[in-house]
N, C-alpha and C. Protein backbone atom coordinates (compact mmCIF):
# COMPACT_ATOMS: atom_id res chain seq x y z
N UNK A 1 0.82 -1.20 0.00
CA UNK A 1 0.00 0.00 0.00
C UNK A 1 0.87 1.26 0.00
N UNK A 2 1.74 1.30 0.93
CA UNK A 2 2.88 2.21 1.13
C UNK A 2 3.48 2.63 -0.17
N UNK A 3 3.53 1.80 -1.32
CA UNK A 3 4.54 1.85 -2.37
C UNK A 3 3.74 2.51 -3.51
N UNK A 4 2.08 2.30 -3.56
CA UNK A 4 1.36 3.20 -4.19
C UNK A 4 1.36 4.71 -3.96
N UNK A 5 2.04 5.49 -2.09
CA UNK A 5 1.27 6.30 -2.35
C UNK A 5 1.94 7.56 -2.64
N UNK A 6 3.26 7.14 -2.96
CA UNK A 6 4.35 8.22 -3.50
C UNK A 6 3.64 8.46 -4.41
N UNK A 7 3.71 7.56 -5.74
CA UNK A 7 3.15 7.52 -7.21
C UNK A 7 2.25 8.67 -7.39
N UNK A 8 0.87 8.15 -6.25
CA UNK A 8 -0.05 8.62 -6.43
C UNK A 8 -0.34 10.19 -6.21
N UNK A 9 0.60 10.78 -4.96
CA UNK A 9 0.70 11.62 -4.56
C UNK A 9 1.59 12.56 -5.81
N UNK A 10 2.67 11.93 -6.46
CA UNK A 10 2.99 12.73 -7.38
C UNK A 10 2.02 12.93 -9.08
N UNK A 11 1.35 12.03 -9.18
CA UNK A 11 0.26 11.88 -10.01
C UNK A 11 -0.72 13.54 -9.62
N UNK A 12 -0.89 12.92 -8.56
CA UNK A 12 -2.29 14.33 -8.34
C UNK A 12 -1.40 15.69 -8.32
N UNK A 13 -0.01 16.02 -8.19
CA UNK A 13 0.25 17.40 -8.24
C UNK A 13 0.38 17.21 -9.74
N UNK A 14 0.90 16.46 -10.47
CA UNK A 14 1.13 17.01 -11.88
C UNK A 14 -0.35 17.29 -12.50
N UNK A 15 -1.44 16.35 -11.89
CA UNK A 15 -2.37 16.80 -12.42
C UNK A 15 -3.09 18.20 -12.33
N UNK A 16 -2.49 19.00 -11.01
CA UNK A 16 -2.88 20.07 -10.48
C UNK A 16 -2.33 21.25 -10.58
N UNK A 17 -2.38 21.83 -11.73
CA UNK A 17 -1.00 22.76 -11.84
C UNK A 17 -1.83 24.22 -10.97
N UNK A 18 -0.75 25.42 -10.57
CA UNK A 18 -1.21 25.81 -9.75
C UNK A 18 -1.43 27.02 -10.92
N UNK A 19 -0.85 27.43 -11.96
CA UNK A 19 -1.23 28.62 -13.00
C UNK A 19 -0.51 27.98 -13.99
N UNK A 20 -0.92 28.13 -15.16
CA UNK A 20 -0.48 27.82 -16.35
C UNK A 20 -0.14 29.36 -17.11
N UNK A 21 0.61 29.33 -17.29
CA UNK A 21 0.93 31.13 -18.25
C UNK A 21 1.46 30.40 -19.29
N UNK A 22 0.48 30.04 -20.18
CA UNK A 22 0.40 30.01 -21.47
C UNK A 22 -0.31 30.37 -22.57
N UNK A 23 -0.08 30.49 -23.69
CA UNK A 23 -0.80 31.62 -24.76
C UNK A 23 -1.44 30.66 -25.85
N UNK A 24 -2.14 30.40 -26.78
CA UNK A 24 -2.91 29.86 -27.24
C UNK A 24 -3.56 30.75 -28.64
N UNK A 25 -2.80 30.61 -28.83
CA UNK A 25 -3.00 31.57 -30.99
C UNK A 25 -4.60 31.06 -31.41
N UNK A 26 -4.76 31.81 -32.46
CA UNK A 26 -5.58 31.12 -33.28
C UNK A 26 -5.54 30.13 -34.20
N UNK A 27 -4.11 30.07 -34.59
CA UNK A 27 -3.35 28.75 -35.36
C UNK A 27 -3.87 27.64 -34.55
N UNK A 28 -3.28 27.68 -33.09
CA UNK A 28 -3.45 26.24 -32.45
C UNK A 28 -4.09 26.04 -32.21
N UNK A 29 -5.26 26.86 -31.84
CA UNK A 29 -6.83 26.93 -31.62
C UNK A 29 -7.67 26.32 -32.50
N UNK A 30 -7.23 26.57 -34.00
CA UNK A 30 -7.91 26.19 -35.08
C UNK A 30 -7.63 24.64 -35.53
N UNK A 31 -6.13 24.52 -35.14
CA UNK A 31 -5.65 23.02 -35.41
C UNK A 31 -6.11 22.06 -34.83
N UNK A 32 -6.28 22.54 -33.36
CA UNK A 32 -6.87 22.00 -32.21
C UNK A 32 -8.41 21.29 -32.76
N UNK A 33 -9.51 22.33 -32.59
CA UNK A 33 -10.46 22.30 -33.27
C UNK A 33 -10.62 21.55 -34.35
N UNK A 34 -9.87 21.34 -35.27
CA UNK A 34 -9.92 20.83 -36.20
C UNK A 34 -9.95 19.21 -36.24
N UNK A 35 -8.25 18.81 -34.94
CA UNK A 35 -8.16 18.15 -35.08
C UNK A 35 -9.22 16.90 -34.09
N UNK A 36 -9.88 17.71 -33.43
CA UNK A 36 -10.83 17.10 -32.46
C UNK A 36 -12.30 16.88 -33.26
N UNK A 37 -12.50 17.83 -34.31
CA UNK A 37 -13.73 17.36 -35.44
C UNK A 37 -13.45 16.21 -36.12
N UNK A 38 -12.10 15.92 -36.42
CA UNK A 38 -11.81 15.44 -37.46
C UNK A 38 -11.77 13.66 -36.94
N UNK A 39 -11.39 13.64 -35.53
CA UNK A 39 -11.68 12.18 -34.34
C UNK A 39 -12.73 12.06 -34.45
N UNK A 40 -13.75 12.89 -33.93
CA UNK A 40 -15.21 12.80 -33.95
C UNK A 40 -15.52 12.13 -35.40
N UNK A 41 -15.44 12.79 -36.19
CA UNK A 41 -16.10 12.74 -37.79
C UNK A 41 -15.93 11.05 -38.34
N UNK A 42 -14.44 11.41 -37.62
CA UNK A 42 -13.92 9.74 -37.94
C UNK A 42 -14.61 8.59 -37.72
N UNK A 43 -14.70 8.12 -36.01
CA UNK A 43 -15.48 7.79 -35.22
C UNK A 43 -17.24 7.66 -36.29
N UNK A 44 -17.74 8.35 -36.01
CA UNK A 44 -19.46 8.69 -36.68
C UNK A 44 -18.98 7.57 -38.21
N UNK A 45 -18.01 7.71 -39.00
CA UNK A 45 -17.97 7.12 -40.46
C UNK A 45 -17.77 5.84 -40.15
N UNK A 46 -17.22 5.62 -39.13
CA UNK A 46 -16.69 3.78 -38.55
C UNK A 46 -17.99 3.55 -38.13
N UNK A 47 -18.64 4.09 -37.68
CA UNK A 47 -20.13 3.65 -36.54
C UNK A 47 -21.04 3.07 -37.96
N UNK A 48 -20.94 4.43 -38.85
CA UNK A 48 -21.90 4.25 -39.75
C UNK A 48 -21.10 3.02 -40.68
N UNK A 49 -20.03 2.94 -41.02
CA UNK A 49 -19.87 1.77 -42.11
C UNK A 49 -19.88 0.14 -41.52
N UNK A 50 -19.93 0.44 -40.24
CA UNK A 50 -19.72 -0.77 -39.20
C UNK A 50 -21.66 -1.41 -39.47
N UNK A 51 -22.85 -0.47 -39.08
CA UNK A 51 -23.38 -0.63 -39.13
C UNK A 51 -24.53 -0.99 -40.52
N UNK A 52 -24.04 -0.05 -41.56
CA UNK A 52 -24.40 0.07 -42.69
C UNK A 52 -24.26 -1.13 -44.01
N UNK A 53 -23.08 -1.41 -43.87
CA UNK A 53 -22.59 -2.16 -44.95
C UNK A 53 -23.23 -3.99 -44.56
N UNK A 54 -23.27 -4.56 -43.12
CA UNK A 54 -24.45 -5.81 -43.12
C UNK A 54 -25.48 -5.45 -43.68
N UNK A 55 -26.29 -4.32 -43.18
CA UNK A 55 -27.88 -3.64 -43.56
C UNK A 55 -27.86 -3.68 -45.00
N UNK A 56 -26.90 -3.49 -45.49
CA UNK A 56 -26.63 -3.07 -47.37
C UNK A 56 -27.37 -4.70 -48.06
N UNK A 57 -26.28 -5.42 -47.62
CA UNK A 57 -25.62 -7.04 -47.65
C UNK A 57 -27.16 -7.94 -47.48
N UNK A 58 -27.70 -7.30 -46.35
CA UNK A 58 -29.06 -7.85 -46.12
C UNK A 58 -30.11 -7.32 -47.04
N UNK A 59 -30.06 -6.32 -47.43
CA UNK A 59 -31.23 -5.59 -48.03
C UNK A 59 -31.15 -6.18 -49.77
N UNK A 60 -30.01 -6.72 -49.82
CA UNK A 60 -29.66 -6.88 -51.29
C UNK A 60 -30.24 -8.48 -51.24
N UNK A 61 -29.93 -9.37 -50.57
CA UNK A 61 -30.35 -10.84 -49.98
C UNK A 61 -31.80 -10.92 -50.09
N UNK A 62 -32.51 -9.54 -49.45
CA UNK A 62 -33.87 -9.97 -49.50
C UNK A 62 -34.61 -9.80 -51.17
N UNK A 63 -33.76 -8.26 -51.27
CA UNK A 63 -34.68 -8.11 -53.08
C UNK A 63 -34.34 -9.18 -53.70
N UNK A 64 -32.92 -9.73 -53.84
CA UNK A 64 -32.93 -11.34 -55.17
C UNK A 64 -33.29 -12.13 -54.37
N UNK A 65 -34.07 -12.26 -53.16
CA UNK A 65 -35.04 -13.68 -52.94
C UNK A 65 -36.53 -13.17 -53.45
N UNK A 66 -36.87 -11.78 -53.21
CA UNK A 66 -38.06 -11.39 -53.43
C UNK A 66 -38.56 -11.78 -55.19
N UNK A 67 -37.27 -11.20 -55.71
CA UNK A 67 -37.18 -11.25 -57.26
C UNK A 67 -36.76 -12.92 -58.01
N UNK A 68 -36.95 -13.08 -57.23
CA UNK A 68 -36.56 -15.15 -57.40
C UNK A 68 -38.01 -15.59 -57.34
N UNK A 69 -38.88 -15.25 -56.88
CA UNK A 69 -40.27 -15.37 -55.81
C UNK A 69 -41.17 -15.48 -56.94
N UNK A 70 -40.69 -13.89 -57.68
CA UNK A 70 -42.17 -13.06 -58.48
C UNK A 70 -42.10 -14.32 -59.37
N UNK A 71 -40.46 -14.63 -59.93
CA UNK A 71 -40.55 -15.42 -61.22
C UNK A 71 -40.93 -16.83 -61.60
């Protein structure tokens, strides 16, 4: 227990800074931004092709049984 609580204790100050004096452009602001749409956007296209492309696969399965049916 003892050997966790150095770690931990230095964990929570780095997490705690006491002022940050740093500056923040509109460059990095924008890159930033950008690059956090661009995870998101990512993410949403995996969800959707993850989900989409069985649904496709299935939907195509049912019309040539439907169209097997009529004939």
């Amino acid at each position: 227990m003892q050997s966790m609580i150095l770690p931990l204790v230095i964990l929570l100050v780095l997490m705690a800074p006491d002022q940050a004096d740093a500056y923040v452009g509109p460059g990095l602001g924008a890159g930033t931004i950008g690059v956090i749409l661009g995870i998101i956007g990512s993410l949403f296209i995996a969800l959707f092709a993850i989900i989409w492309y069985p649904l496709k696969r299935l939907f195509k399965k049912k019309k040539k049984q439907s169209q097997e049916t009529e004939q």
